[in-house]
Protein backbone atom coordinates (compact mmCIF):
# COMPACT_ATOMS: atom_id res chain seq x y z
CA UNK A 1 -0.10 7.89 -18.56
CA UNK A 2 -2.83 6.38 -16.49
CA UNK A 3 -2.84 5.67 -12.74
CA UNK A 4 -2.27 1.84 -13.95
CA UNK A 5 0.43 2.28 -16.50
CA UNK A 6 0.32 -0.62 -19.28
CA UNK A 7 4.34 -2.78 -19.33
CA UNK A 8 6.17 -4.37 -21.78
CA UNK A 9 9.22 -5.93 -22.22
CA UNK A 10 10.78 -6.72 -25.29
CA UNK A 11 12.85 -9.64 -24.29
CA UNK A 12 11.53 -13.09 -22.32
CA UNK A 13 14.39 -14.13 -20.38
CA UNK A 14 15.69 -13.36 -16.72
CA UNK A 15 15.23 -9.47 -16.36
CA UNK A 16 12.18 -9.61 -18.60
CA UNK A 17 10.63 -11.92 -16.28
CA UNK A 18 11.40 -10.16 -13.49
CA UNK A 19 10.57 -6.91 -14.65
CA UNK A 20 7.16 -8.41 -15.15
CA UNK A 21 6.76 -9.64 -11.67
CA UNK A 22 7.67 -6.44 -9.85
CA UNK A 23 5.32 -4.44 -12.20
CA UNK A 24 2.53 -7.52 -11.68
CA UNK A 25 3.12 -7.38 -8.23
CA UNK A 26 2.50 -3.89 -7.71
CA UNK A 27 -0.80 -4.18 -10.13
CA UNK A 28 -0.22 -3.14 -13.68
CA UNK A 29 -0.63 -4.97 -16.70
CA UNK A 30 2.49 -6.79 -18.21
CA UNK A 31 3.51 -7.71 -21.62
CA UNK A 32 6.52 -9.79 -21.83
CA UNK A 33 7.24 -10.09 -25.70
CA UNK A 34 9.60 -12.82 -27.04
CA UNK A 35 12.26 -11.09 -28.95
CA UNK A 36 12.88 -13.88 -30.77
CA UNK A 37 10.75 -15.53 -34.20
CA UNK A 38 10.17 -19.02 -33.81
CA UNK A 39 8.34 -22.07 -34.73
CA UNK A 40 4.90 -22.66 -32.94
CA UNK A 41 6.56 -25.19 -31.19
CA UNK A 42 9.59 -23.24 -29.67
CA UNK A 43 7.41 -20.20 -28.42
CA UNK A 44 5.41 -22.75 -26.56
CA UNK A 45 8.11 -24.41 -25.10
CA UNK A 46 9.04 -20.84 -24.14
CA UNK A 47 5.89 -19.66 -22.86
CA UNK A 48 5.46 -22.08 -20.69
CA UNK A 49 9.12 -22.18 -19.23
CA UNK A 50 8.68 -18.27 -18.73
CA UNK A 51 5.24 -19.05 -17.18
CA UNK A 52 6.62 -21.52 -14.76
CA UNK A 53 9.22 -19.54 -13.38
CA UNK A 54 7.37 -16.61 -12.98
CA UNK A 55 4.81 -18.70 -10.77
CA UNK A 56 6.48 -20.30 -9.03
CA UNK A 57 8.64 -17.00 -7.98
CA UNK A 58 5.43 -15.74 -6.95
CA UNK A 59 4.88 -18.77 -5.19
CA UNK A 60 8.58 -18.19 -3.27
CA UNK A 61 7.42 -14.78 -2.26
CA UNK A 62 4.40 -16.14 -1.30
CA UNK A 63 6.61 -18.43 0.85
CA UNK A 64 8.39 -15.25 2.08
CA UNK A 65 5.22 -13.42 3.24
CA UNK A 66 5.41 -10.87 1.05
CA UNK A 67 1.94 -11.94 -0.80
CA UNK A 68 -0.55 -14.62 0.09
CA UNK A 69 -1.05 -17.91 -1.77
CA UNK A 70 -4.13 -17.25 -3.36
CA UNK A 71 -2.89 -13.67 -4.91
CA UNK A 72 -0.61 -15.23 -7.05
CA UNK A 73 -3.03 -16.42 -9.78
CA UNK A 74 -4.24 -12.92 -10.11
CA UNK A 75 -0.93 -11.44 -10.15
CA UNK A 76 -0.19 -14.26 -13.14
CA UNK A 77 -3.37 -13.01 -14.93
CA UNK A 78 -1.82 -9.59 -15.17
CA UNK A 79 1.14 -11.13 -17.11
CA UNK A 80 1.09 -12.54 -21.16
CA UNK A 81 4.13 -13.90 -22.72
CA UNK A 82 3.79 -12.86 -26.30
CA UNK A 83 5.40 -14.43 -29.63
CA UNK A 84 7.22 -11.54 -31.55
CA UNK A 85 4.57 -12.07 -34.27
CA UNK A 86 1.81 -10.74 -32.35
CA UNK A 87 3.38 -8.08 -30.85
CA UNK A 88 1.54 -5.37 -32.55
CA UNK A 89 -1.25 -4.76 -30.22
CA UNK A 90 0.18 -5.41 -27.03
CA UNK A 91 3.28 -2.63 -27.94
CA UNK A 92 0.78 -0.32 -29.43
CA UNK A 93 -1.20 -0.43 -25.58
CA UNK A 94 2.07 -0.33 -23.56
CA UNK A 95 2.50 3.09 -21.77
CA UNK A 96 6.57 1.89 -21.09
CA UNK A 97 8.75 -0.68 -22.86
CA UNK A 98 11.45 -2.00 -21.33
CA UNK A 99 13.79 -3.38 -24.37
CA UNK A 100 15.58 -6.43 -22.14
CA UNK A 101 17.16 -8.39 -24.63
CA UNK A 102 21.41 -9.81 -24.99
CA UNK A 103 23.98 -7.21 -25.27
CA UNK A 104 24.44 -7.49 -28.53
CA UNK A 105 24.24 -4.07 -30.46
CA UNK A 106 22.47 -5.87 -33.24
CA UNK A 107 19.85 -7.59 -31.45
CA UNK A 108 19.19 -3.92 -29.83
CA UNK A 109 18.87 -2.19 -33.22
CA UNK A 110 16.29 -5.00 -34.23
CA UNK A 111 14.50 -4.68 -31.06
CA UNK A 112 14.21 -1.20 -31.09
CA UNK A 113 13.08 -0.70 -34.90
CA UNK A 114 10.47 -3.38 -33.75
CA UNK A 115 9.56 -1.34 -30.68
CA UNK A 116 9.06 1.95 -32.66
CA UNK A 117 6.96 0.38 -35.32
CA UNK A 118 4.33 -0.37 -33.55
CA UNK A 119 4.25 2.14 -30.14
CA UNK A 120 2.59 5.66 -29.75
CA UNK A 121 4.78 8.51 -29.27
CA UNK A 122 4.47 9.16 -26.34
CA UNK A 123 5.22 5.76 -24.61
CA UNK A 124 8.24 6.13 -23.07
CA UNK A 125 11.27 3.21 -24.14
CA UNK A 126 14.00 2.22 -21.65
CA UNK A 127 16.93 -0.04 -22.67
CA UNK A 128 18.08 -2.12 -19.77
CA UNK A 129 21.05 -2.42 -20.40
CA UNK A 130 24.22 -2.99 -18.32
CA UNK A 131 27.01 -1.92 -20.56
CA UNK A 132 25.97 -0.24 -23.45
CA UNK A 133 25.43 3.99 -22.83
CA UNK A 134 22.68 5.52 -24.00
CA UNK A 135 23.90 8.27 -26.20
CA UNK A 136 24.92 4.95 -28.13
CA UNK A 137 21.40 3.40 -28.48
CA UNK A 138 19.39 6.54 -28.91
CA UNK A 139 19.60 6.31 -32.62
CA UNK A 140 17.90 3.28 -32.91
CA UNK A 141 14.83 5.24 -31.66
CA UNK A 142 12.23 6.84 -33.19
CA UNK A 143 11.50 9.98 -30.77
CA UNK A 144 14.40 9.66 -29.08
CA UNK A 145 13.56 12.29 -26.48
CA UNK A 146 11.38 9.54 -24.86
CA UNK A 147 14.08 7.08 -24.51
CA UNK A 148 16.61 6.75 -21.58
CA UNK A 149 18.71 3.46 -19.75
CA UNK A 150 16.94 1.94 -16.82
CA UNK A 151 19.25 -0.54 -15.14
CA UNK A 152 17.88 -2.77 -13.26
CA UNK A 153 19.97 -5.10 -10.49
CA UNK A 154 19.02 -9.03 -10.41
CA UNK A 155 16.77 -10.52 -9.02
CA UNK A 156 14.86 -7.31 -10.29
CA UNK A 157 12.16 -8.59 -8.55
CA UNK A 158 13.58 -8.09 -5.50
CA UNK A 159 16.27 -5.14 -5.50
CA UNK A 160 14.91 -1.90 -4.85
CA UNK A 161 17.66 0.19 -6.93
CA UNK A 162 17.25 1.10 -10.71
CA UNK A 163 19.96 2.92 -12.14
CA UNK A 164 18.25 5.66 -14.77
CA UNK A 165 20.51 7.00 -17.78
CA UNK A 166 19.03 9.82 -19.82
CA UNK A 167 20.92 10.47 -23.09
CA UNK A 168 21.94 13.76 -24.90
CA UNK A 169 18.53 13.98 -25.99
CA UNK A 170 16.06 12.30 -23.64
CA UNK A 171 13.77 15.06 -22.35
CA UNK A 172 13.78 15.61 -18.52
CA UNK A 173 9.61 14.93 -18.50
CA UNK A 174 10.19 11.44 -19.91
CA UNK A 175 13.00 10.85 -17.38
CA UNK A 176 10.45 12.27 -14.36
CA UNK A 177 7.75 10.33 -15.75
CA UNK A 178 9.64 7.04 -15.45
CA UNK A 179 11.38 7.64 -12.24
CA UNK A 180 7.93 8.58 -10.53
CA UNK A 181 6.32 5.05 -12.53
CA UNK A 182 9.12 3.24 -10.43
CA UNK A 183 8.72 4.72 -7.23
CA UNK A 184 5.04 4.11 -7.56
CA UNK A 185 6.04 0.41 -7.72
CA UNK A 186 8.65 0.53 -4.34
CA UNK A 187 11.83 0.90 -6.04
CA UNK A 188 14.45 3.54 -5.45
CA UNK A 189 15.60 4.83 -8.95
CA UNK A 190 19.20 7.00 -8.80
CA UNK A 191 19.79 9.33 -12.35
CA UNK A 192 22.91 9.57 -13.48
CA UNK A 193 24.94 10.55 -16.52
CA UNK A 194 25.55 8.06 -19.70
CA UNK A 195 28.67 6.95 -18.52
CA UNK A 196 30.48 3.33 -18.64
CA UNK A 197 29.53 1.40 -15.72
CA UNK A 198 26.53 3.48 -14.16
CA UNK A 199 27.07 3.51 -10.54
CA UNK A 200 26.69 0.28 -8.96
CA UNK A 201 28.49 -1.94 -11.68
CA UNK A 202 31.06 0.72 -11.54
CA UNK A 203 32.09 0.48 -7.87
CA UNK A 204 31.54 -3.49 -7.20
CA UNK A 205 33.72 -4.31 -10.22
CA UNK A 206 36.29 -2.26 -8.48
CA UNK A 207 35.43 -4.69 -4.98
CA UNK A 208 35.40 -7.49 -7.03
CA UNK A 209 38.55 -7.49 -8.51
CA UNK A 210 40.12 -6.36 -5.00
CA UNK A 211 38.38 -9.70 -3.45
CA UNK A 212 39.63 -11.68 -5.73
CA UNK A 213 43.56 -9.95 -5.61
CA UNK A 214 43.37 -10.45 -1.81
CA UNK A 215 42.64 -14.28 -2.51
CA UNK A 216 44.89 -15.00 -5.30
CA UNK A 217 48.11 -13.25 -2.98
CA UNK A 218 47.52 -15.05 -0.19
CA UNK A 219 46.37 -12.42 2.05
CA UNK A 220 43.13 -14.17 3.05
CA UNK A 221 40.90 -17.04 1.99
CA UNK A 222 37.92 -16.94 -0.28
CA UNK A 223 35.62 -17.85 3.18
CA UNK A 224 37.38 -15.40 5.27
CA UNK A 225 36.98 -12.47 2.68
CA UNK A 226 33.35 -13.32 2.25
CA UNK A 227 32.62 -13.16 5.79
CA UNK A 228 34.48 -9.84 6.26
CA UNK A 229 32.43 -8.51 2.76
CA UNK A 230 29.22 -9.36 4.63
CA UNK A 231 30.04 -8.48 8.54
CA UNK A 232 32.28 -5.39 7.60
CA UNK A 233 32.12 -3.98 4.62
CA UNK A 234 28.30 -4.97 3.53
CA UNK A 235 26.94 -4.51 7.25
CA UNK A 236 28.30 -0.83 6.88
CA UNK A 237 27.11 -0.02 3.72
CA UNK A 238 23.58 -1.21 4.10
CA UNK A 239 23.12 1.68 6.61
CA UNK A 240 25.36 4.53 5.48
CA UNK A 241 25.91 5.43 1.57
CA UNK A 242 29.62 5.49 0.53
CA UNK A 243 29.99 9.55 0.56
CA UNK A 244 28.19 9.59 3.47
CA UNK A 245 30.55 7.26 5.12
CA UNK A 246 33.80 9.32 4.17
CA UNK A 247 32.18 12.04 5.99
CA UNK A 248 31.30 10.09 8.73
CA UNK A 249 34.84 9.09 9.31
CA UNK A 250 36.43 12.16 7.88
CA UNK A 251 37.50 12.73 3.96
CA UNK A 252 41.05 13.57 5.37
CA UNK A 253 41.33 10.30 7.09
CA UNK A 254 40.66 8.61 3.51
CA UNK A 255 43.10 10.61 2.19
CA UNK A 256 45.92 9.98 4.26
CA UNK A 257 44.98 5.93 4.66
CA UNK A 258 45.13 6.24 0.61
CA UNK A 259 48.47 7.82 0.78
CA UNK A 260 49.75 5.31 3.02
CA UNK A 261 48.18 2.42 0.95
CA UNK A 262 49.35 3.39 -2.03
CA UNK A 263 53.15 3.70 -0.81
CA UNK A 264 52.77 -0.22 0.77
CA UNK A 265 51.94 -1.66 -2.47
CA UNK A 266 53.23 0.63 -5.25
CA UNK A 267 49.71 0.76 -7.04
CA UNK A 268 48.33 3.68 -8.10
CA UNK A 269 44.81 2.10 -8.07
CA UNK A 270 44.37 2.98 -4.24
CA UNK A 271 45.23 7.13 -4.75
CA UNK A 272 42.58 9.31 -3.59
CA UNK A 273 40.94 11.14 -6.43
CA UNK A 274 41.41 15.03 -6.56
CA UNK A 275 38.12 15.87 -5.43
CA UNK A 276 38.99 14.37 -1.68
CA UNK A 277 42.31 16.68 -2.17
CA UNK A 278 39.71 19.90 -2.54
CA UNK A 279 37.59 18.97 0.29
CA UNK A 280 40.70 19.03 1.94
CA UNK A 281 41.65 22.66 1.01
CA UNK A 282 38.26 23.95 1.55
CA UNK A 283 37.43 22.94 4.63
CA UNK A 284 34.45 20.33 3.69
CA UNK A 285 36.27 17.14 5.06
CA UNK A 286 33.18 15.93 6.33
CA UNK A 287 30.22 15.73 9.91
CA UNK A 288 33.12 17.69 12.00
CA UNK A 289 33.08 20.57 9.58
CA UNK A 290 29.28 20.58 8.94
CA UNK A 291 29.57 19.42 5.43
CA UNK A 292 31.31 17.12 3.43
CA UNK A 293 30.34 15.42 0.39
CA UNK A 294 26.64 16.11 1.77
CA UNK A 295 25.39 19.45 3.91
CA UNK A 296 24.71 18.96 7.47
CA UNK A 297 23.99 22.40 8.33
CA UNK A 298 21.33 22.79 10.43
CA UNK A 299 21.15 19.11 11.04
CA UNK A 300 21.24 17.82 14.45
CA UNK A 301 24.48 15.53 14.17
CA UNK A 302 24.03 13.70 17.73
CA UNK A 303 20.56 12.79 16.59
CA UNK A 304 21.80 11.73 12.90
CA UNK A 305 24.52 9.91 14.50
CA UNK A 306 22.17 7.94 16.64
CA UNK A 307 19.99 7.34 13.76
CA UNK A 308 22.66 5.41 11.69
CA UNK A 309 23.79 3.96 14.80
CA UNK A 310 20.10 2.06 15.88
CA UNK A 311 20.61 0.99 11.73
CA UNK A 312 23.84 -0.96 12.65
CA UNK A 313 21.35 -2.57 15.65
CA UNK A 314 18.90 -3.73 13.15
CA UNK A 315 21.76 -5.03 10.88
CA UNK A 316 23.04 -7.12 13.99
CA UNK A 317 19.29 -8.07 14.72
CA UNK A 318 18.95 -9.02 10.63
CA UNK A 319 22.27 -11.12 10.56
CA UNK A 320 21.62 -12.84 13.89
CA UNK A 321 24.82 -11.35 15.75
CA UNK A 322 23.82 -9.60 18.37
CA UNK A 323 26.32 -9.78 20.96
CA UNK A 324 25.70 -12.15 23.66
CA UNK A 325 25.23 -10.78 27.24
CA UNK A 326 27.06 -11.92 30.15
């Protein structure tokens, strides 16, 4: 692939669209394809809807300071919203395709037979899917060595993270290939096995559905658990990872907290998982010990330490509560 990869997306609605302005932004060429056939009239209702939004997200960034006003017609001239009958030539010079359309196994096989019709064999072809593995939709591809999940988090235009899912037999170049394409761009793509949920999805339905226990028993209000998700919980984990933090703390301290939590409400859902047990046993409960979940041999700790901490300060600074002196 060149230094400018060629985009598409074969799928015009919210992650297409934003797809289109993170690759736009960051200078590359941008297909988005309507995955849809329709009447003259209904693409250009489409096309112009699609067009719309994307400016005037541009526009909002714009308003942000993240580009000036008079970028955004160039970035827009790096985009074309394409009707599914002339997607020949624009797939055939994509480098990457990005199949973004519903969740609906169907509309993926017909996407994907589409897709390999009319690309080369070497562009790569990423599903972005949230729920569907890829061992599961590597069939529907032609060359399926070239083909892998790349989840991305909405506004995709915005989040940095992009969770990559090679399948059984996606070939580690292709994987590489797209990872580097992404960090080119200024996101932060993590690889991790096909598995139900990737990572993200995986853990915040697992918050989710905690939030919304602690509401529905009573224990707190909606507002209250909101604020203590973003001045707790979020303000923590936007500086240290969620490994990193049991080390931080101490994977022994989890373990016995679980313990304890699990014996107070009789659910089994807040057990620690065996792998905290064998840190345990093997000595590797976290900074104290020199490794954890993570190696900090040879690190200096005070130094680390004092690194996350100045990240809480900026979080304070960010969120507009530094404490007030008196």
């Amino acid at each position: 692939m060149g230094a400018r990869e060629v985009i598409a997306s074969v799928g015009a609605g919210r992650m297409g669209r934003g797809m289109a302005i993170a690759f736009a932004f960051a200078g590359h060429r941008v297909f988005v394809i309507d995955a849809k056939p329709r009447p003259a009239l209904g693409f250009a209702a489409l096309e112009q809807a699609a067009t719309t939004e994307m400016r005037d997200t541009f526009a909002m960034l714009a308003g942000f300071g993240m580009l000036e006003s008079g970028e955004i017609d160039a970035m827009m001239a790096r985009i074309s919203v394409i009707a599914l009958g002339d997607c020949a030539a624009p797939l055939a010079q994509s480098d990457v395709i990005f199949e973004a359309v519903p969740e609906v196994i169907d509309a993926k096989r017909t996407a994907f037979a589409t897709i390999c019709q009319h690309t080369r064999t070497d562009a790569i072809i990423a599903s972005t899917t949230s729920t569907i593995l890829s061992d599961d939709l590597q069939g529907f591809v032609s060359h399926p060595g070239r083909f892998l999940n790349a989840h991305w988090l909405n506004p995709a235009f915005l989040v940095p993270l992009v969770e990559l899912s090679p399948g059984k037999l996606t070939e580690k170049a292709a994987t590489d290939r797209l990872k580097a394409l992404l960090e080119k761009i200024g996101k932060v793509p993590v690889v991790c096995a096909a598995s139900p949920g990737y990572i993200v999805p995986r853990i915040q339905a697992l918050a989710m559905n905690e939030a919304a226990r602690i509401v529905e028993e009573g224990v707190a209000s909606a507002e209250d658990v909101d604020k203590a998700t973003k001045y707790g919980f979020g303000f923590r984990f936007a500086v240290l990872g969620l490994p990193e933090f049991i080390d931080w703390g101490g994977g022994d301290i989890l373990y016995h907290a679980s313990n304890y939590m699990v014996r107070a409400t009789g659910q089994d859902r807040f057990a620690a998982p065996q792998i905290i047990r064998d840190n345990m046993e093997n000595g590797r409960n976290g900074l104290r010990d020199g490794k954890g979940f993570l190696s900090y041999e040879g690190l200096d700790i005070p130094a680390y330490q004092r690194d996350r901490l100045a990240g809480f300060v900026a979080m304070l600074r960010h969120l507009d509560k530094m404490p007030p002196k008196g």
